[in-house]
Every structure is written in structure tokens, then in C-alpha cells.
PDB file of N, CA and C in Angstrom:
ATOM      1  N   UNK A   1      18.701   7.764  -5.068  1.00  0.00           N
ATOM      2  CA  UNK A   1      17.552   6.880  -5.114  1.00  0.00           C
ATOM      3  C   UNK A   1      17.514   6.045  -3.842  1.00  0.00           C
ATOM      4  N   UNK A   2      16.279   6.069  -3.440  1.00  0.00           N
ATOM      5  CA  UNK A   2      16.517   5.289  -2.062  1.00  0.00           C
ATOM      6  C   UNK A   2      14.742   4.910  -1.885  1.00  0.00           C
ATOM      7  N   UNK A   3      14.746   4.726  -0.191  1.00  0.00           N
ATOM      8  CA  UNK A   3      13.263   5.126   0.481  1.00  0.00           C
ATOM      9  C   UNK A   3      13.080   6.198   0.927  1.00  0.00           C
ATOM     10  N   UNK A   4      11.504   6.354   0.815  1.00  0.00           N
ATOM     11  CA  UNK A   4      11.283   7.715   1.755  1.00  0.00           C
ATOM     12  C   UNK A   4      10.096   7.437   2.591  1.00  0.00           C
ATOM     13  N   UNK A   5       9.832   8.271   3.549  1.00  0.00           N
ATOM     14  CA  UNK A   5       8.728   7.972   4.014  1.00  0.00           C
ATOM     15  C   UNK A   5       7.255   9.224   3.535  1.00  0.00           C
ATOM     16  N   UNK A   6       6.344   8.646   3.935  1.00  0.00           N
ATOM     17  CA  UNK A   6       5.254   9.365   3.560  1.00  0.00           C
ATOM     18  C   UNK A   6       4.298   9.800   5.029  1.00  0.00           C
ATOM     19  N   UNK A   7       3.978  10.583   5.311  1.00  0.00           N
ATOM     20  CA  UNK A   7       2.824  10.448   6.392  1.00  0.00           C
ATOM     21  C   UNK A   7       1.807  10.981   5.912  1.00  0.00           C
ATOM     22  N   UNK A   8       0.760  10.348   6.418  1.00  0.00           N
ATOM     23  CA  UNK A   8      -0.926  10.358   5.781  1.00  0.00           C
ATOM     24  C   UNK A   8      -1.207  11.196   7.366  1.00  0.00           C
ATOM     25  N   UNK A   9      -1.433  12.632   7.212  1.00  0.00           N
ATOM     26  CA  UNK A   9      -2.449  13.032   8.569  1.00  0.00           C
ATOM     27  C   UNK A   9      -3.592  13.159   8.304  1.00  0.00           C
ATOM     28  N   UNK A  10      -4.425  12.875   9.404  1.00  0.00           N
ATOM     29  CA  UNK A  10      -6.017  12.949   8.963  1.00  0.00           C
ATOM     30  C   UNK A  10      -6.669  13.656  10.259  1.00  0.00           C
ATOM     31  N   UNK A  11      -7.958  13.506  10.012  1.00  0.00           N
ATOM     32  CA  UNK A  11      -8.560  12.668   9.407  1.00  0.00           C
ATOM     33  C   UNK A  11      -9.012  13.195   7.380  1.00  0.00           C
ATOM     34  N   UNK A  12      -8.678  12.147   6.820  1.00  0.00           N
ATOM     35  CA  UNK A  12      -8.689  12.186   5.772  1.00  0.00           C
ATOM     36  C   UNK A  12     -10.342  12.153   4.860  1.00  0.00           C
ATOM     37  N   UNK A  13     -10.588  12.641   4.302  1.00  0.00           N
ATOM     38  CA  UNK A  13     -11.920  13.011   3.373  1.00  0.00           C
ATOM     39  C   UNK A  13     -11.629  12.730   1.834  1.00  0.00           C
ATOM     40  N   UNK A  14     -12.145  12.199   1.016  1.00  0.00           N
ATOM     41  CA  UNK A  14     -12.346  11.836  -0.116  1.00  0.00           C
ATOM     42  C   UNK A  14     -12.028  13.704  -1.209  1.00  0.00           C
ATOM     43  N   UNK A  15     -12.505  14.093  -0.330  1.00  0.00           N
ATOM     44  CA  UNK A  15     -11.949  15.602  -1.085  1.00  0.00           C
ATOM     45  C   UNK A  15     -10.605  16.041  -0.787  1.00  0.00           C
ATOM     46  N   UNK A  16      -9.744  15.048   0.412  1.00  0.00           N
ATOM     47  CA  UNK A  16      -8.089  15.586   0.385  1.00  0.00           C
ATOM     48  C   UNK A  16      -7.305  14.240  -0.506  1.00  0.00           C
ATOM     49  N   UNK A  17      -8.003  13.189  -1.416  1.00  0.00           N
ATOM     50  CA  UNK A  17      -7.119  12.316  -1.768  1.00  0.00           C
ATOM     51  C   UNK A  17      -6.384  12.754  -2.514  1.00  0.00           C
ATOM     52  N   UNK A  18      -6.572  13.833  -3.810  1.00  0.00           N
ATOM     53  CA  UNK A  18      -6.032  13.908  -4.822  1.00  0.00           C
ATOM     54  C   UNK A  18      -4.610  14.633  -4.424  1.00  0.00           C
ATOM     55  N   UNK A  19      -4.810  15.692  -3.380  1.00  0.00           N
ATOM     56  CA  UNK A  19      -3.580  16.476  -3.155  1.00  0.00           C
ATOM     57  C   UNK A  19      -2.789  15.570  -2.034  1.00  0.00           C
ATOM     58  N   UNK A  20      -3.127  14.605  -1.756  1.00  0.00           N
ATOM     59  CA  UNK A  20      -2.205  13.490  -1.000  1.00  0.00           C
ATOM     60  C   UNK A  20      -1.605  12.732  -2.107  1.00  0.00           C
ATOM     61  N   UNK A  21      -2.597  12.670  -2.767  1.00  0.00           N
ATOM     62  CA  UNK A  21      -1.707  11.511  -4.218  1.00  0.00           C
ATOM     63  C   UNK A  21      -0.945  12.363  -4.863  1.00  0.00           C
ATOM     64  N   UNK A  22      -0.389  14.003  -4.878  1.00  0.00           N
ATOM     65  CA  UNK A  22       0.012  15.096  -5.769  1.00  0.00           C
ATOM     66  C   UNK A  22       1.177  14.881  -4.675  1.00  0.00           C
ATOM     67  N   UNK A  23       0.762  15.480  -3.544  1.00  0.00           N
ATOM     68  CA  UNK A  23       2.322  15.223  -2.414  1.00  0.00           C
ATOM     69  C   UNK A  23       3.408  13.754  -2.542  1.00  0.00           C
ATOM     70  N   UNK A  24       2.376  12.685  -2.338  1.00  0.00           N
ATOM     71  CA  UNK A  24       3.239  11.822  -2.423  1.00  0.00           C
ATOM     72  C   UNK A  24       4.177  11.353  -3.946  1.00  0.00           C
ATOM     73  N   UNK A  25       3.338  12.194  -4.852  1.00  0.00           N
ATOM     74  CA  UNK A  25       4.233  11.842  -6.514  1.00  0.00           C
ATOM     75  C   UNK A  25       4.925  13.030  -6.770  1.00  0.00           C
ATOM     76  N   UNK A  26       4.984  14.393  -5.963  1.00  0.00           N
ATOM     77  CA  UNK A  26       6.174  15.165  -5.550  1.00  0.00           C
ATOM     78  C   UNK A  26       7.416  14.783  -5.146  1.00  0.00           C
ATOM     79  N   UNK A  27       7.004  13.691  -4.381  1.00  0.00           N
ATOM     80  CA  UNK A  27       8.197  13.589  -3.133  1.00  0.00           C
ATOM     81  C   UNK A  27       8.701  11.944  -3.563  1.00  0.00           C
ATOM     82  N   UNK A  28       8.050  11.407  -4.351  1.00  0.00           N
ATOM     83  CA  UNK A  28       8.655  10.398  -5.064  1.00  0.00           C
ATOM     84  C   UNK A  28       9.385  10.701  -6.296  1.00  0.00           C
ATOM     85  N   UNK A  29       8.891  11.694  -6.842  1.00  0.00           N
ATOM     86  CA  UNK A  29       9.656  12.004  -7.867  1.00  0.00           C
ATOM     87  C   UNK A  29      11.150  13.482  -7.534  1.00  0.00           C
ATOM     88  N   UNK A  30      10.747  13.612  -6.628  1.00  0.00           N
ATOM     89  CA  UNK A  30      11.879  14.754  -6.106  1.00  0.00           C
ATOM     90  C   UNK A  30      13.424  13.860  -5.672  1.00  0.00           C
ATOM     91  N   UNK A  31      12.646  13.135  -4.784  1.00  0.00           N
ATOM     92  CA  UNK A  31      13.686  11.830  -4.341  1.00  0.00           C
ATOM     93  C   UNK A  31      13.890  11.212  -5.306  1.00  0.00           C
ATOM     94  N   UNK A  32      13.520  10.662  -6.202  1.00  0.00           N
ATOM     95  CA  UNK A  32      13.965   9.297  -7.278  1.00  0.00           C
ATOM     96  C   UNK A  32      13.589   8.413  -6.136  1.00  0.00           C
ATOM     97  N   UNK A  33      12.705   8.310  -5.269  1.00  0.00           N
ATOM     98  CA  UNK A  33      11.856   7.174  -4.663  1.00  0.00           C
ATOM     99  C   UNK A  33      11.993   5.844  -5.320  1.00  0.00           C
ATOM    100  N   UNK A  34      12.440   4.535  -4.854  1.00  0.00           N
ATOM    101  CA  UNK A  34      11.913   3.553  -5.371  1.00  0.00           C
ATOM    102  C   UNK A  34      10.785   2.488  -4.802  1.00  0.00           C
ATOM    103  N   UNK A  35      10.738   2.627  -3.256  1.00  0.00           N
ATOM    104  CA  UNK A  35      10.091   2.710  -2.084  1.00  0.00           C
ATOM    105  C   UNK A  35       9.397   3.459  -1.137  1.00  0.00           C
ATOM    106  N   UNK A  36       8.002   3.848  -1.581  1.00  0.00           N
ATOM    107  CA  UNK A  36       8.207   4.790  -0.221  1.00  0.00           C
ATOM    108  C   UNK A  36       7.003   3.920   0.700  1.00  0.00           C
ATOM    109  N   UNK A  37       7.490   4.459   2.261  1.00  0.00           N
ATOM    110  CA  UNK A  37       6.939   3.927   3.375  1.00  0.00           C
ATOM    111  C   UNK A  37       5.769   4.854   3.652  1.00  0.00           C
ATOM    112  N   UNK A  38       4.513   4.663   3.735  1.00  0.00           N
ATOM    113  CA  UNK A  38       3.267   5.180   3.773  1.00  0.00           C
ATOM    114  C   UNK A  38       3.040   5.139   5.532  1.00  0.00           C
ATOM    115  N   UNK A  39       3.208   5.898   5.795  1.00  0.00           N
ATOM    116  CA  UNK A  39       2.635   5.922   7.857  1.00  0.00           C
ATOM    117  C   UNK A  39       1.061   6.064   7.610  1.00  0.00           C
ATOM    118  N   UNK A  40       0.332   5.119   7.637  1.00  0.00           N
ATOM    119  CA  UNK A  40      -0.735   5.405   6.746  1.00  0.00           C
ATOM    120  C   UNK A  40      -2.284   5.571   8.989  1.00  0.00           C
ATOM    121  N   UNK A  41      -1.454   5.996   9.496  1.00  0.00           N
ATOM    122  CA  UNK A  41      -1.961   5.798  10.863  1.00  0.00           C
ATOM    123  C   UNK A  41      -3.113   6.891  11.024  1.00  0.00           C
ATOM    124  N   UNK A  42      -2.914   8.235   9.672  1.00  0.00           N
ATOM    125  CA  UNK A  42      -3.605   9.424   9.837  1.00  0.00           C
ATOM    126  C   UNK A  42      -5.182   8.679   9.225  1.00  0.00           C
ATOM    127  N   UNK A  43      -5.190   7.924   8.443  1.00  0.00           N
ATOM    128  CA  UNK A  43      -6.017   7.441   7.718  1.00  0.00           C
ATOM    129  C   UNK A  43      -7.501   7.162   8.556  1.00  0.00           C
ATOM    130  N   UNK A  44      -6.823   6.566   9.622  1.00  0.00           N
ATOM    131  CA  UNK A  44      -8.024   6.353  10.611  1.00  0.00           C
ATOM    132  C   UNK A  44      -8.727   5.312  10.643  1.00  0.00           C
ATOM    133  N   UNK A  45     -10.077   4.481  11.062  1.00  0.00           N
ATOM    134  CA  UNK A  45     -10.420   3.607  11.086  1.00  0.00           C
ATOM    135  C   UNK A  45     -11.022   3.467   9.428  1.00  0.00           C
ATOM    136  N   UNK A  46     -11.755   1.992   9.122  1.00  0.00           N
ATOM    137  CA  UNK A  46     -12.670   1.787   8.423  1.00  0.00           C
ATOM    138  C   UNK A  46     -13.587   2.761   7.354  1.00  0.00           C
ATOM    139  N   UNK A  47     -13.955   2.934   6.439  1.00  0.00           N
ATOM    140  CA  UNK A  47     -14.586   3.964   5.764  1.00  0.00           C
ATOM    141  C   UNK A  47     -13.870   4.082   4.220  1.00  0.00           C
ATOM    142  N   UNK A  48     -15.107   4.298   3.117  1.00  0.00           N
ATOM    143  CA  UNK A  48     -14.954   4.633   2.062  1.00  0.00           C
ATOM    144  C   UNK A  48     -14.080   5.330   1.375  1.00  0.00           C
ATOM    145  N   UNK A  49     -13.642   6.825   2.121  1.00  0.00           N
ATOM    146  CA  UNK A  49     -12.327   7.751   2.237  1.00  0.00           C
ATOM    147  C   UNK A  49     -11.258   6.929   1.904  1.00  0.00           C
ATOM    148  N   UNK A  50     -11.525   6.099   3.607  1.00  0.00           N
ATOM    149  CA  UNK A  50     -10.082   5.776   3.711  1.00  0.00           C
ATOM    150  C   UNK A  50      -9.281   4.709   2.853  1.00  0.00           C
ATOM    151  N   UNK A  51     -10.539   3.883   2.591  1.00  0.00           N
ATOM    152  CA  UNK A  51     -10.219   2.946   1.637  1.00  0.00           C
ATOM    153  C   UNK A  51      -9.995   3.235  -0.341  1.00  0.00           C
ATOM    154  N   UNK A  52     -10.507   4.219  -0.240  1.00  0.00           N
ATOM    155  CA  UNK A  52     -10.001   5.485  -1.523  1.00  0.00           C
ATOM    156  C   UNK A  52      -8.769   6.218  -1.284  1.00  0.00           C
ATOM    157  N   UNK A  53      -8.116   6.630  -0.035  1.00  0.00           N
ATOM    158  CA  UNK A  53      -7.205   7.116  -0.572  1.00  0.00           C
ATOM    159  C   UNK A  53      -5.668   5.966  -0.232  1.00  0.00           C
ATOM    160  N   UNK A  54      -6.122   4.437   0.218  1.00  0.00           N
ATOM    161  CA  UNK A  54      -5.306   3.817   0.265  1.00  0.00           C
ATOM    162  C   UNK A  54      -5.169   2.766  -1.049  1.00  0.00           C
ATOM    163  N   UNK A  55      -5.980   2.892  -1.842  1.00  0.00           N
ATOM    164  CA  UNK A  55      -5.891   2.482  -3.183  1.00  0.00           C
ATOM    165  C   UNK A  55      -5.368   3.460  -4.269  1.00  0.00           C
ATOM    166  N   UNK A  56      -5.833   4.443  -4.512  1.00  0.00           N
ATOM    167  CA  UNK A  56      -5.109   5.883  -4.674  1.00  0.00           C
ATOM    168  C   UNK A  56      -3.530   6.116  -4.493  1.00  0.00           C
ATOM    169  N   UNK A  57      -3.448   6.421  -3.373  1.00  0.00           N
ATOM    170  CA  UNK A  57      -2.042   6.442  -2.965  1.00  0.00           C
ATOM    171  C   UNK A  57      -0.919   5.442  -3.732  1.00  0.00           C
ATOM    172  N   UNK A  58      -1.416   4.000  -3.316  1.00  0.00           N
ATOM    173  CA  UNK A  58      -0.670   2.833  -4.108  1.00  0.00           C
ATOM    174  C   UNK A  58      -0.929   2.716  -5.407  1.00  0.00           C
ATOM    175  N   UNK A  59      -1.846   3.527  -6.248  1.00  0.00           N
ATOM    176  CA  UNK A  59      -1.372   3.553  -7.574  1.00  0.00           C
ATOM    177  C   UNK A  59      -0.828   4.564  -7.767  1.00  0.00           C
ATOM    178  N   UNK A  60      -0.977   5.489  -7.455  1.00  0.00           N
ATOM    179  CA  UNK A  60       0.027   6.858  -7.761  1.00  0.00           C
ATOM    180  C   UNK A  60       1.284   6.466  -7.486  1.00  0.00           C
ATOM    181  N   UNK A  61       1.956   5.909  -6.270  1.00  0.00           N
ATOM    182  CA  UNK A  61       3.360   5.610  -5.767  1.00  0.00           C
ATOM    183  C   UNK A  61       4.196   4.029  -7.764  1.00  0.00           C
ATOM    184  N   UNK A  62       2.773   3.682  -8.143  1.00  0.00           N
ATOM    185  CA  UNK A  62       3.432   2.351  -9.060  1.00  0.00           C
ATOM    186  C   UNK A  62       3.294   2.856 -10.048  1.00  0.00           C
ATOM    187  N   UNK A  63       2.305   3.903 -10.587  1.00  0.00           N
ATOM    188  CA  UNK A  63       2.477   4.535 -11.770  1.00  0.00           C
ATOM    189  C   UNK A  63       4.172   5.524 -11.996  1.00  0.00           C
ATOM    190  N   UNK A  64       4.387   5.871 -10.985  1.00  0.00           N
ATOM    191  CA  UNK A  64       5.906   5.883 -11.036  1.00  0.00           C
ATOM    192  C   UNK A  64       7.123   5.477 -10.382  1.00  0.00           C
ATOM    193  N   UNK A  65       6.812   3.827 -10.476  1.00  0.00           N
ATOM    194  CA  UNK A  65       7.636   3.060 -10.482  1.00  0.00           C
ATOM    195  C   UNK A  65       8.159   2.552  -9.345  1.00  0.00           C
ATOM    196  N   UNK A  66       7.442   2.911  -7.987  1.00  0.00           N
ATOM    197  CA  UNK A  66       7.742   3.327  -6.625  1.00  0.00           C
ATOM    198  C   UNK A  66       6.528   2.140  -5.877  1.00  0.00           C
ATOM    199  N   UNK A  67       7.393   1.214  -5.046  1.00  0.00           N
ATOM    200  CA  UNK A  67       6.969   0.548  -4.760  1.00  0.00           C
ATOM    201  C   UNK A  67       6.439   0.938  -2.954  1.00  0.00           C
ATOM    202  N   UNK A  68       5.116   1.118  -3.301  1.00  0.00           N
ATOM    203  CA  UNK A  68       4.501   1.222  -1.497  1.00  0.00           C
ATOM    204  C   UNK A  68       4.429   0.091  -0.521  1.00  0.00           C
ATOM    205  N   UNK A  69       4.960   1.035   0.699  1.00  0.00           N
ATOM    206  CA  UNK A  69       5.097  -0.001   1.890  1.00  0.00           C
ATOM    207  C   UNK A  69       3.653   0.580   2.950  1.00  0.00           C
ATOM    208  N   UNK A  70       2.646   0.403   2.687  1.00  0.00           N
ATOM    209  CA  UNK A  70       2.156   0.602   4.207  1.00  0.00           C
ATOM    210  C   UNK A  70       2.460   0.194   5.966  1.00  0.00           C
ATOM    211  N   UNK A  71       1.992   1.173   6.381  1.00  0.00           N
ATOM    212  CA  UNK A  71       2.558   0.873   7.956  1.00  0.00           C
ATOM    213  C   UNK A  71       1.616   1.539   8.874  1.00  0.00           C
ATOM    214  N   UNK A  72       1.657   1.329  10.130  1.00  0.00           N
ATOM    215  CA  UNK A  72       0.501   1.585  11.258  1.00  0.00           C
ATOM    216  C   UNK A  72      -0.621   2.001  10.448  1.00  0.00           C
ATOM    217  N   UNK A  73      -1.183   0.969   9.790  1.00  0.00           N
ATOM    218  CA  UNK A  73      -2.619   1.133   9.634  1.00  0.00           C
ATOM    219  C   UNK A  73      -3.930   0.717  10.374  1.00  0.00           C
ATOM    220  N   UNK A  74      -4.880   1.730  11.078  1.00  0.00           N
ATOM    221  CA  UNK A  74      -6.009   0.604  11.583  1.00  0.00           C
ATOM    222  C   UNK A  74      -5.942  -0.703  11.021  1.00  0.00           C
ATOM    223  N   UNK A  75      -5.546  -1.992  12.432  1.00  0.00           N
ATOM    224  CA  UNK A  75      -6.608  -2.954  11.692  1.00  0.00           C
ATOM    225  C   UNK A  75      -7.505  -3.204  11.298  1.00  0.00           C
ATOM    226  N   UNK A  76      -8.829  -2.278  11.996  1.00  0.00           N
ATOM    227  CA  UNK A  76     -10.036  -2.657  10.562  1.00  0.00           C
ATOM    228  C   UNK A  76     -10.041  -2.307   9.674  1.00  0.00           C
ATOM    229  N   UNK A  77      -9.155  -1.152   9.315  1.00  0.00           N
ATOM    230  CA  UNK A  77      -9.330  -0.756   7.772  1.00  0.00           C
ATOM    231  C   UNK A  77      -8.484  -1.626   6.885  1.00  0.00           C
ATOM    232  N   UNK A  78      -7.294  -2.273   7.264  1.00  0.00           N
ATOM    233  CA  UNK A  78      -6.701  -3.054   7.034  1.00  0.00           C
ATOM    234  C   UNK A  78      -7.846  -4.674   6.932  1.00  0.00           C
ATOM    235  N   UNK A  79      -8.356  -4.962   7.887  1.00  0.00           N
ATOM    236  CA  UNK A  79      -9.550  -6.051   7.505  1.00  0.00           C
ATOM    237  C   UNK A  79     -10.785  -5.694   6.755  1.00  0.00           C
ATOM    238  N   UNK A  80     -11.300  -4.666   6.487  1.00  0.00           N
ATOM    239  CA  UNK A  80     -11.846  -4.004   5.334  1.00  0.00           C
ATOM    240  C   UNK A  80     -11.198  -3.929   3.992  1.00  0.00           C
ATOM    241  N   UNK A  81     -10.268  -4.150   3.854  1.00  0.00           N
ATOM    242  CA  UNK A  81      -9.125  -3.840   2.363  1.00  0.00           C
ATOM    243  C   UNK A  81      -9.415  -5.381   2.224  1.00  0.00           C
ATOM    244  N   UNK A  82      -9.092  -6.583   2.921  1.00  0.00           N
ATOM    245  CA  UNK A  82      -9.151  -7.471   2.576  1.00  0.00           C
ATOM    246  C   UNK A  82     -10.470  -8.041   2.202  1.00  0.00           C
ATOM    247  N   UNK A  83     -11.775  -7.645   2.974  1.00  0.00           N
ATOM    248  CA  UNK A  83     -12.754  -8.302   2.715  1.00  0.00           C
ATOM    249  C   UNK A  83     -12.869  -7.976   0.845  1.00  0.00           C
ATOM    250  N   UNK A  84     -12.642  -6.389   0.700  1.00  0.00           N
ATOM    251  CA  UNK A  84     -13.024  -5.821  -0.551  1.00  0.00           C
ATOM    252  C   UNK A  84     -11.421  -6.260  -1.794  1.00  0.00           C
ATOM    253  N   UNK A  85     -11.106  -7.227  -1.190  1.00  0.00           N
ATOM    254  CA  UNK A  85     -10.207  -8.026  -2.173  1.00  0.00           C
ATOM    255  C   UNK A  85      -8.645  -7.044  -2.366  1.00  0.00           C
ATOM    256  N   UNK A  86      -8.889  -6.202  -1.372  1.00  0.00           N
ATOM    257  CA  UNK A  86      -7.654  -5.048  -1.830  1.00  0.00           C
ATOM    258  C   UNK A  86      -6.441  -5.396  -1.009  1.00  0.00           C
ATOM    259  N   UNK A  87      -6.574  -6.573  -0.154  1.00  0.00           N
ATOM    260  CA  UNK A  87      -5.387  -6.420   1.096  1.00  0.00           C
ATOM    261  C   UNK A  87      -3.812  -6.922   0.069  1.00  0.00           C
ATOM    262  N   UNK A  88      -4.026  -6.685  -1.135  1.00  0.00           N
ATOM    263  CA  UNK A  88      -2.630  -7.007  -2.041  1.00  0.00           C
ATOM    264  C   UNK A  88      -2.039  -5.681  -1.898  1.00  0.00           C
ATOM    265  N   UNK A  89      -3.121  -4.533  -2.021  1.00  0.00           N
ATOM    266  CA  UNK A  89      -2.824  -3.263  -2.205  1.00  0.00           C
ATOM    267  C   UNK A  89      -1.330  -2.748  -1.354  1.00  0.00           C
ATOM    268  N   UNK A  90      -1.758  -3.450  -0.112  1.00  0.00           N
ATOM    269  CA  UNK A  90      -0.741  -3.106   1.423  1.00  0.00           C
ATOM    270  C   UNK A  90      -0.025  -4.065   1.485  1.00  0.00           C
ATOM    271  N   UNK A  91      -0.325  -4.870   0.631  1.00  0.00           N
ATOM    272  CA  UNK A  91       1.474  -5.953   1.240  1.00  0.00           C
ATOM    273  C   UNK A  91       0.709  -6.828   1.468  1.00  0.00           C
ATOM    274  N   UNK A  92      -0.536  -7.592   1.628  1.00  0.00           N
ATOM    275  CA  UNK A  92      -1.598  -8.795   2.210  1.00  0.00           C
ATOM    276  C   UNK A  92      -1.556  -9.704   1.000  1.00  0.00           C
ATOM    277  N   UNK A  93      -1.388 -11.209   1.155  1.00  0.00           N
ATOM    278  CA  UNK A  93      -1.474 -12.175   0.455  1.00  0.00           C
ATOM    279  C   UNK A  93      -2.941 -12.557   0.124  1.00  0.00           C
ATOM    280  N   UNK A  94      -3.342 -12.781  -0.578  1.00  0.00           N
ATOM    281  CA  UNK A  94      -4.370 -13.398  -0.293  1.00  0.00           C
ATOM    282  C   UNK A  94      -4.796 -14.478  -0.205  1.00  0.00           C
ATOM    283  N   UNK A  95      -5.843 -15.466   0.426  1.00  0.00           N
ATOM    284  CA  UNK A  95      -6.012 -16.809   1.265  1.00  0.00           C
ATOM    285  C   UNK A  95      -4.978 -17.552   0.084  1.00  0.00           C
ATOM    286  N   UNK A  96      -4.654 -18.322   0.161  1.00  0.00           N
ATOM    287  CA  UNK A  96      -4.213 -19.484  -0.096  1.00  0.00           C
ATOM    288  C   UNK A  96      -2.600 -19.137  -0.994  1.00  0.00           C
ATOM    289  N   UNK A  97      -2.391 -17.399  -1.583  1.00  0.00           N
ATOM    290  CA  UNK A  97      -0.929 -16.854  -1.797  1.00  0.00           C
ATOM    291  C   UNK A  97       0.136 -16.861  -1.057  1.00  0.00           C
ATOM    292  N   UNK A  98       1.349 -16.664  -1.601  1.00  0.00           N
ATOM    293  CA  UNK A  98       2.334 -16.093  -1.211  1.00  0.00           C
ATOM    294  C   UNK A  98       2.425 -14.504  -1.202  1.00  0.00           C
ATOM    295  N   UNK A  99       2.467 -13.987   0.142  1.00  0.00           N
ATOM    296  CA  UNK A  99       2.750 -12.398   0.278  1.00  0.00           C
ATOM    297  C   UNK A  99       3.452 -12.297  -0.600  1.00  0.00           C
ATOM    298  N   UNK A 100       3.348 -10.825  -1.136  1.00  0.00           N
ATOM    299  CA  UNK A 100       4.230 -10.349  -2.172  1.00  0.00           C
ATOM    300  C   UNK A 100       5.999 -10.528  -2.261  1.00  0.00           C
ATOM    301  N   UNK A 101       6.827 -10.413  -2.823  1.00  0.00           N
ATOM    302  CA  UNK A 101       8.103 -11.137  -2.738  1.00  0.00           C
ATOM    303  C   UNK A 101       8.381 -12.171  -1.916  1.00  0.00           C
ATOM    304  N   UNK A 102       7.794 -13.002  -1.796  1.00  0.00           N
ATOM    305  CA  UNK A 102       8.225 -14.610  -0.819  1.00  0.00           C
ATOM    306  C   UNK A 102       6.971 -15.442  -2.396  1.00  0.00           C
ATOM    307  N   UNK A 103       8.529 -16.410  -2.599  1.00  0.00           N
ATOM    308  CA  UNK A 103       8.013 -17.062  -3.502  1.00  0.00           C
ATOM    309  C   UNK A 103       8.138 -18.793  -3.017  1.00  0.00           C
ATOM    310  N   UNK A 104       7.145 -19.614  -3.187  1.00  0.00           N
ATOM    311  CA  UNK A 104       7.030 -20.890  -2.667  1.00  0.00           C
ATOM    312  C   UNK A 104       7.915 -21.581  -3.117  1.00  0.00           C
ATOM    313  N   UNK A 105       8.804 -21.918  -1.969  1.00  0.00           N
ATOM    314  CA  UNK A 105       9.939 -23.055  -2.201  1.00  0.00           C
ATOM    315  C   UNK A 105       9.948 -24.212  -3.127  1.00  0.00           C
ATOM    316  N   UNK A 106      10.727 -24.980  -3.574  1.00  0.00           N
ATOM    317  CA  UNK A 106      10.464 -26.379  -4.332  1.00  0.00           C
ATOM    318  C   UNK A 106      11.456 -27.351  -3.755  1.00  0.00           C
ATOM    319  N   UNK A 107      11.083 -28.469  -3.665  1.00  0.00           N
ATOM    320  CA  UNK A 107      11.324 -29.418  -3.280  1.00  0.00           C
ATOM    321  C   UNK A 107      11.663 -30.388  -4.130  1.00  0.00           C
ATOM    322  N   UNK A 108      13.527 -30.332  -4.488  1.00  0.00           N
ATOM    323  CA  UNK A 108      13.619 -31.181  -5.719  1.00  0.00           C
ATOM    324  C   UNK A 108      13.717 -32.654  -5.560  1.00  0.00           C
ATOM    325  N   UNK A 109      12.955 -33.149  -4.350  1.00  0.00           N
ATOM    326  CA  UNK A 109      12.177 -34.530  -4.523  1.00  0.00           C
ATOM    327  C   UNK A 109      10.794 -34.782  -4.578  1.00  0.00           C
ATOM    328  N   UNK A 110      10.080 -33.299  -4.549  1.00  0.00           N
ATOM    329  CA  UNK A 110       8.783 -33.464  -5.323  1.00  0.00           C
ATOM    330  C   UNK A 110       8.431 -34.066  -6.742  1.00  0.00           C
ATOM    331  N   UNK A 111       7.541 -34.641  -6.632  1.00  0.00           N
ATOM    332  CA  UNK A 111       7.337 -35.339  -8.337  1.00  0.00           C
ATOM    333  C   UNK A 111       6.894 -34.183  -8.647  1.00  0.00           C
ATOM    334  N   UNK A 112       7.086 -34.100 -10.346  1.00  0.00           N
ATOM    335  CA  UNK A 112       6.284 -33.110 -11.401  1.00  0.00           C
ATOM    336  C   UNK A 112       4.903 -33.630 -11.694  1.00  0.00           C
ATOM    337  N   UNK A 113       3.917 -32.333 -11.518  1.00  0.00           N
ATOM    338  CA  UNK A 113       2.771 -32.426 -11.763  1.00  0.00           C
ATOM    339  C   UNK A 113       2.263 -33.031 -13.121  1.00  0.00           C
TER     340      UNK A 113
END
């Protein structure tokens, strides 16, 4: 059980998501994946596709139990995920959160609310 990596080549079409989401729950489940690293660079810029098969992907990788890391992703598609509320999907906090595993410190001379 470990990480693995994934690479997304593209350019990617809404008609190759499903057998990308079939590869990557092959190879998570072949490995005992608990992580896998998404090179998500094939994906390409901005677009409906791309933003389908990067929502896709990250539920297929948590439906078995496998926590996704995206990596070299366009930034606009990456600032597109966020406008459409998805930038949690990739690891993105959203305004006023804590990114995923970083949890807000306490200050035990703060008063209680």
C-alpha cells in the first residue's frame, strides 16, 4: 500500500472520461493505492471535458478510499474549478478555509466564544 502516480494524456474529451476513471480504479485497486498523484497536465486548459474528468477522476480515486493529489494542472482550469466551487476537488481551500489537512491553530489564551 503506498502512492502511485496517475498521468492524464490528452487532449482529453468527455467521451475518454469513463475509461480514465476505469484506468485509474485499476491501478488503485491493483496497488492498494491510498494516494494517488494525478499529473493532471494532459488535461489541458479550461473547458467542460476537462472540468468533468477532474471531478470524475476525484470521485472514482474516494469511492475507493484513495485519496487524490492533483499536480501540473493549467492554471485556468485550476481558476475555473474554483470559480465553479470545485477548487476543494484538487486540494483548494476555499475563501475564508483551511486547505484540506491544515487545521486552525488555538490559542489557549483565547477567550471561549
Amino acid at each position: 500500500m503506498g502512492d502511485v502516480e496517475f498521468v492524464v494524456e490528452g487532449p482529453v474529451r468527455r467521451a475518454d472520461v469513463p475509461e480514465l476513471c476505469e484506468r485509474l480504479a485499476d491501478l488503485v485497486r491493483e496497488r492498494g493505492a491510498r494516494v494517488v498523484a494525478v499529473d493532471a497536465r494532459g488535461l489541458g486548459g479550461p473547458g467542460a471535458d476537462a472540468v468533468e474528468a477532474v471531478a470524475r477522476l476525484a470521485l472514482t480515486a474516494r469511492r475507493l478510499g484513495c485519496e487524490p493529489r492533483f499536480a501540473r494542472m493549467d492554471p485556468r482550469l485550476l481558476g475555473l474549478l474554483g470559480l465553479l466551487g470545485l477548487g476543494e476537488v484538487v486540494g483548494e481551500a476555499e475563501e475564508g478555509e483551511e486547505p484540506r489537512g491544515v487545521e486552525e491553530g488555538v490559542d489557549a489564551r483565547d477567550p471561549p466564544l
